[in-house]
C-alpha atoms as a PDB file:
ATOM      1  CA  UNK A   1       9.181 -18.317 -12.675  1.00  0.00           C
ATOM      2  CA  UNK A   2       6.297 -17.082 -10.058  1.00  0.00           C
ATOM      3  CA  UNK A   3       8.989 -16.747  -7.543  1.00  0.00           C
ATOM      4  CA  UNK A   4      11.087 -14.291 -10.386  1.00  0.00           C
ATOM      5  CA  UNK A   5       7.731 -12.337 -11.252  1.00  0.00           C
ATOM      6  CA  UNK A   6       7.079 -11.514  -7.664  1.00  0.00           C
ATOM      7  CA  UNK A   7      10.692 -10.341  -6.944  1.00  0.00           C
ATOM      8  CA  UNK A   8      10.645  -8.305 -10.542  1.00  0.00           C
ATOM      9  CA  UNK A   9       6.950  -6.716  -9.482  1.00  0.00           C
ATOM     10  CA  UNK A  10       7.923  -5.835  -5.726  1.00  0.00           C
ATOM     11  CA  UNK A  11      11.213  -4.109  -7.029  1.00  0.00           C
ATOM     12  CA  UNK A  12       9.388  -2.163  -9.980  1.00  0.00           C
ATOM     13  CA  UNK A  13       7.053  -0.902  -6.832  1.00  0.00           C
ATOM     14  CA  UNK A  14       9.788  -0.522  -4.138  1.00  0.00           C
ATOM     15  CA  UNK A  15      11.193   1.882  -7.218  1.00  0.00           C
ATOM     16  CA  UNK A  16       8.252   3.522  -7.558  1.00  0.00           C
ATOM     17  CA  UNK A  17       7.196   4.535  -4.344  1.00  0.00           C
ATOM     18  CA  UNK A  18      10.878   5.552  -3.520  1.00  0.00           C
ATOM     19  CA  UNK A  19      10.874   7.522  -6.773  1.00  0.00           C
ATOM     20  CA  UNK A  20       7.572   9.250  -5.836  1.00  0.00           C
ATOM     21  CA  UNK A  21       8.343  10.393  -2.086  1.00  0.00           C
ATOM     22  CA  UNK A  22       5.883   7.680  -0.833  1.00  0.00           C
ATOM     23  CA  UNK A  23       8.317   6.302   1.574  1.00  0.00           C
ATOM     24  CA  UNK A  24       9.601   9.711   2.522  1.00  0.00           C
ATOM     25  CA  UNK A  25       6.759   9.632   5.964  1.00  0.00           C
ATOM     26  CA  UNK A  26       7.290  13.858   5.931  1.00  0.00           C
ATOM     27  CA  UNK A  27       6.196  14.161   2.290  1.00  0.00           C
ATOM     28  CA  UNK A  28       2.931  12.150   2.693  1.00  0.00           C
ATOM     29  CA  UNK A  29       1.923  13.649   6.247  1.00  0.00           C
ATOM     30  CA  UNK A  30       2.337  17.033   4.340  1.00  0.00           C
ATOM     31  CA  UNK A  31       0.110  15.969   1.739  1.00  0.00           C
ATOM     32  CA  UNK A  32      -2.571  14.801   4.408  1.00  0.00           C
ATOM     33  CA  UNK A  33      -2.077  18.324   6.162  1.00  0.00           C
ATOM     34  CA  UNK A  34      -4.197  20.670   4.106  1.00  0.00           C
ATOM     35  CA  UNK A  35      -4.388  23.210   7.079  1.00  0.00           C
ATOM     36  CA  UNK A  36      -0.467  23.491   7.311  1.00  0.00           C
ATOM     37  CA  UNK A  37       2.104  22.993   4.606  1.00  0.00           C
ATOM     38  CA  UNK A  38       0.443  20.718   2.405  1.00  0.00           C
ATOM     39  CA  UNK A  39       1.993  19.246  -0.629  1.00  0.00           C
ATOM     40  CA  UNK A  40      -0.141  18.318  -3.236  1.00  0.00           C
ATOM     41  CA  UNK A  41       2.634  16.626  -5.288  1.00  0.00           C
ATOM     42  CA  UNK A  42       1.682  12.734  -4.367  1.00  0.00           C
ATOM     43  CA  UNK A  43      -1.705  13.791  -5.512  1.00  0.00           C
ATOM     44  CA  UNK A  44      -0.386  13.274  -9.067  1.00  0.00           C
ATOM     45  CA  UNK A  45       1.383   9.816  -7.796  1.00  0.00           C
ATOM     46  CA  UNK A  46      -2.132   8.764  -6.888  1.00  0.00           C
ATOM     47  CA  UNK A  47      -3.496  10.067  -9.954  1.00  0.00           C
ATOM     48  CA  UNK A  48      -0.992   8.288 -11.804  1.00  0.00           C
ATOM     49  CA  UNK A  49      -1.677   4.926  -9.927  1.00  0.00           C
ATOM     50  CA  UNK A  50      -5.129   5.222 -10.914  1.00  0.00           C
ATOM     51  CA  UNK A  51      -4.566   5.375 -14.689  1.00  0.00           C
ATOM     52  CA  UNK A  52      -2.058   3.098 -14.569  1.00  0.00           C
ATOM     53  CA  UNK A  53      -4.455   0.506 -12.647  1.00  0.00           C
ATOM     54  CA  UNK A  54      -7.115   1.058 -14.965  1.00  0.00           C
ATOM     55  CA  UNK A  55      -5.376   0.335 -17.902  1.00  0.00           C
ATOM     56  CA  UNK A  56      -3.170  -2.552 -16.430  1.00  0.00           C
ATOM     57  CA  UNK A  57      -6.943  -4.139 -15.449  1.00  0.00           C
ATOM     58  CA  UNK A  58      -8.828  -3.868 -18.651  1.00  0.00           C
ATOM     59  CA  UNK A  59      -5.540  -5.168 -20.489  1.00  0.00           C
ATOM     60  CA  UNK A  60      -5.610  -8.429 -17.915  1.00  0.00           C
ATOM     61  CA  UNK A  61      -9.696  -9.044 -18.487  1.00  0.00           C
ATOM     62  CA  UNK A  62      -8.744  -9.366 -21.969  1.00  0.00           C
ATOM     63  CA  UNK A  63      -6.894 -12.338 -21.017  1.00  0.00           C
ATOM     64  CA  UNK A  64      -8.468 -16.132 -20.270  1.00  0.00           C
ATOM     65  CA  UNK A  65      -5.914 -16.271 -17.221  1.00  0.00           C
ATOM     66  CA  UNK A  66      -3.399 -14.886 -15.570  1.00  0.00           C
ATOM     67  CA  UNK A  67       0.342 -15.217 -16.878  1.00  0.00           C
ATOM     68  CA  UNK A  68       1.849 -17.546 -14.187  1.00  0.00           C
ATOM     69  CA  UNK A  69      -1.627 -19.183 -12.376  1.00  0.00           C
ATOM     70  CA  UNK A  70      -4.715 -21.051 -13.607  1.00  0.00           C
ATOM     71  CA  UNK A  71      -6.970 -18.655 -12.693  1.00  0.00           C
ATOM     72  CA  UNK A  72      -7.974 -15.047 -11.641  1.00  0.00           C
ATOM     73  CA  UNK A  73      -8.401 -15.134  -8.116  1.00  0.00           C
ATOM     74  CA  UNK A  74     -11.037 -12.703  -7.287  1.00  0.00           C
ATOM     75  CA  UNK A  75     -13.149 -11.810  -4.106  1.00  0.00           C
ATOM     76  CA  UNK A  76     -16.551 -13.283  -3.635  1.00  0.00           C
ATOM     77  CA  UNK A  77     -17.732 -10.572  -0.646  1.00  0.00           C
ATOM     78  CA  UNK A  78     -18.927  -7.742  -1.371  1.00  0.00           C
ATOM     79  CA  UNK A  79     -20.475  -6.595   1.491  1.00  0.00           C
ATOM     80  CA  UNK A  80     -19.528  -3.551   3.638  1.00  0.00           C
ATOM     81  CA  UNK A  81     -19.169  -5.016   7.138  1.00  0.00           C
ATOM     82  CA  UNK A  82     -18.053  -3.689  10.171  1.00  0.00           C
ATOM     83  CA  UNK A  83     -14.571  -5.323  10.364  1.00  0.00           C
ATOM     84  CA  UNK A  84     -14.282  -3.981   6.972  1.00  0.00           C
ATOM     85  CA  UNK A  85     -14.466  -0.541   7.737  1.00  0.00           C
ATOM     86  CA  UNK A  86     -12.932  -1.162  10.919  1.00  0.00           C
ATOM     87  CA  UNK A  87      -9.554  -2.238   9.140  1.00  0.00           C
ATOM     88  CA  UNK A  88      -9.701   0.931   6.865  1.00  0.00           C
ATOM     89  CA  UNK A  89     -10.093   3.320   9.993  1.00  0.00           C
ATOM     90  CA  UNK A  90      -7.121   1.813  11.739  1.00  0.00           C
ATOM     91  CA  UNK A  91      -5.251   1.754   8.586  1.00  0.00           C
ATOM     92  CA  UNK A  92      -6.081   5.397   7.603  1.00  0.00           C
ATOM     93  CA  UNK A  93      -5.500   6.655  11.503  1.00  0.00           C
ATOM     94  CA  UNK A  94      -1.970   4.892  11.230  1.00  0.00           C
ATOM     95  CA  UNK A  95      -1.357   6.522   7.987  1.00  0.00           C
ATOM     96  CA  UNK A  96      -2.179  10.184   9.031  1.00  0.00           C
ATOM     97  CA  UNK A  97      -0.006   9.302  12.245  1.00  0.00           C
ATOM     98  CA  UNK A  98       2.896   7.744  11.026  1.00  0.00           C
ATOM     99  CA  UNK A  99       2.684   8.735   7.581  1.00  0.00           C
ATOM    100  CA  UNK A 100       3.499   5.045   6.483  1.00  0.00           C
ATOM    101  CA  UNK A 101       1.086   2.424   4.546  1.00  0.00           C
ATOM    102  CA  UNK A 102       3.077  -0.881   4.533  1.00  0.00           C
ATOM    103  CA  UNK A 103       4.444  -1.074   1.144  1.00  0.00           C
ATOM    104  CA  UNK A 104       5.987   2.371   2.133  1.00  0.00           C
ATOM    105  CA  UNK A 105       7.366   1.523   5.188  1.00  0.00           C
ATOM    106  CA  UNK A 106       9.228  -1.521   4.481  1.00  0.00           C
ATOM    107  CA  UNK A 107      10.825   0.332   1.168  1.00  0.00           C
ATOM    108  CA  UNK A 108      11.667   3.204   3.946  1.00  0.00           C
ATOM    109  CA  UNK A 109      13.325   0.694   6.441  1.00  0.00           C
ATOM    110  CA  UNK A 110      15.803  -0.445   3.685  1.00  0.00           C
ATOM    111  CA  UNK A 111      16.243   3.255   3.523  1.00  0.00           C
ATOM    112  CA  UNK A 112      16.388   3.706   7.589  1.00  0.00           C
ATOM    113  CA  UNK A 113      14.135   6.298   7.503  1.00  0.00           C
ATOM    114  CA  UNK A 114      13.717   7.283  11.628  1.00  0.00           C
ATOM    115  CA  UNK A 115      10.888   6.120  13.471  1.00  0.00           C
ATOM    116  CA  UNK A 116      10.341   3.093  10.185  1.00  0.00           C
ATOM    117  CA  UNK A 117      11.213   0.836  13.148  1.00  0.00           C
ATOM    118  CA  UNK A 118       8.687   1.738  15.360  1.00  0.00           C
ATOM    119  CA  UNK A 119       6.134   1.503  12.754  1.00  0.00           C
ATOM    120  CA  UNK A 120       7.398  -1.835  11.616  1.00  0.00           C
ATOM    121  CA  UNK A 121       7.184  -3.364  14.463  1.00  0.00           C
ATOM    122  CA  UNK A 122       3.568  -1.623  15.412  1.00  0.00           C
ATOM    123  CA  UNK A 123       2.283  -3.065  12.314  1.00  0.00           C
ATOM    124  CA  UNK A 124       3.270  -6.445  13.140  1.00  0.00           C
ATOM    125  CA  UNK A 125       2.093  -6.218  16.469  1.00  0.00           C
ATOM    126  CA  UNK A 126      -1.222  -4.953  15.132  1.00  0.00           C
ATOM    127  CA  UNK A 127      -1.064  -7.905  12.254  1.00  0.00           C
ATOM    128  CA  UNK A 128      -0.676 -10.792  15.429  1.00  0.00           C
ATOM    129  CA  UNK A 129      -2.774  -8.924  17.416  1.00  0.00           C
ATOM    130  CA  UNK A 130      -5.759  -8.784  14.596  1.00  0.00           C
ATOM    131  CA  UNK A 131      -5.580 -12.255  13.891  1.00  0.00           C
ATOM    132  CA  UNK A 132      -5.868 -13.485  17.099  1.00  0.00           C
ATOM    133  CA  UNK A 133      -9.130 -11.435  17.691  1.00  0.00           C
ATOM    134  CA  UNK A 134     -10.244 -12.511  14.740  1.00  0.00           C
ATOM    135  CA  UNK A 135      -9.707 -16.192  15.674  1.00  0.00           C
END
């Protein structure tokens, strides 16, 4: 049944960001170019997310558990450390570059979108390359 929920939940969201020009890379480096022709449409996806997120979360505190596990698995660290916000400035400089997150760009490589590729394969490099540093 887990194995169902998590195929049914990455579809729904593989729908979603195809339906809302998140894996279109041109749409979202337009919306991150506010000195050129920006496009303030996936400002409303975000805005959507948000509510959406908000209400899915206070709906799930309600509950004792989760649907399909024994527990809520939540994050102990809180702190803001310095891998931390080094992650989310790599992350954000790949996303103004390639205009990809990776949700995104693996719905955009079923789609063979040009250049997803090349970003895959970055991202994996990156992912190998991160962990081993880490280590």
């Amino acid at each position: 049944m887990k194995a169902f929920a998590g195929f049914a939940a990455g579809l729904l969201f593989g729908l979603g960001l195809i339906l809302s020009g998140m894996s279109d890379p041109a749409k979202v480096l337009n919306f991150l170019d506010i000195l050129g022709p920006w496009d303030p449409s996936l400002a409303f996806v975000m805005g959507g997310a948000s509510v959406t997120a908000y209400i899915g979360y206070r709906l799930a505190w309600r509950r004792a558990a989760p649907l399909l596990m024994p527990s809520f698995d939540i994050p102990s660290r809180k702190d803001i450390d310095a891998p931390l916000l080094t992650g989310a400035a790599l992350f954000g400089i790949g996303w103004g570059i390639g205009g990809f997150c990776p949700g995104p760009a693996w719905t955009a490589l079923a789609m063979g979108a040009p250049g997803t590729l090349v970003f895959i394969a970055t991202m994996l490099a990156g992912i190998v390359i991160g962990r081993r540093l880490k280590a």
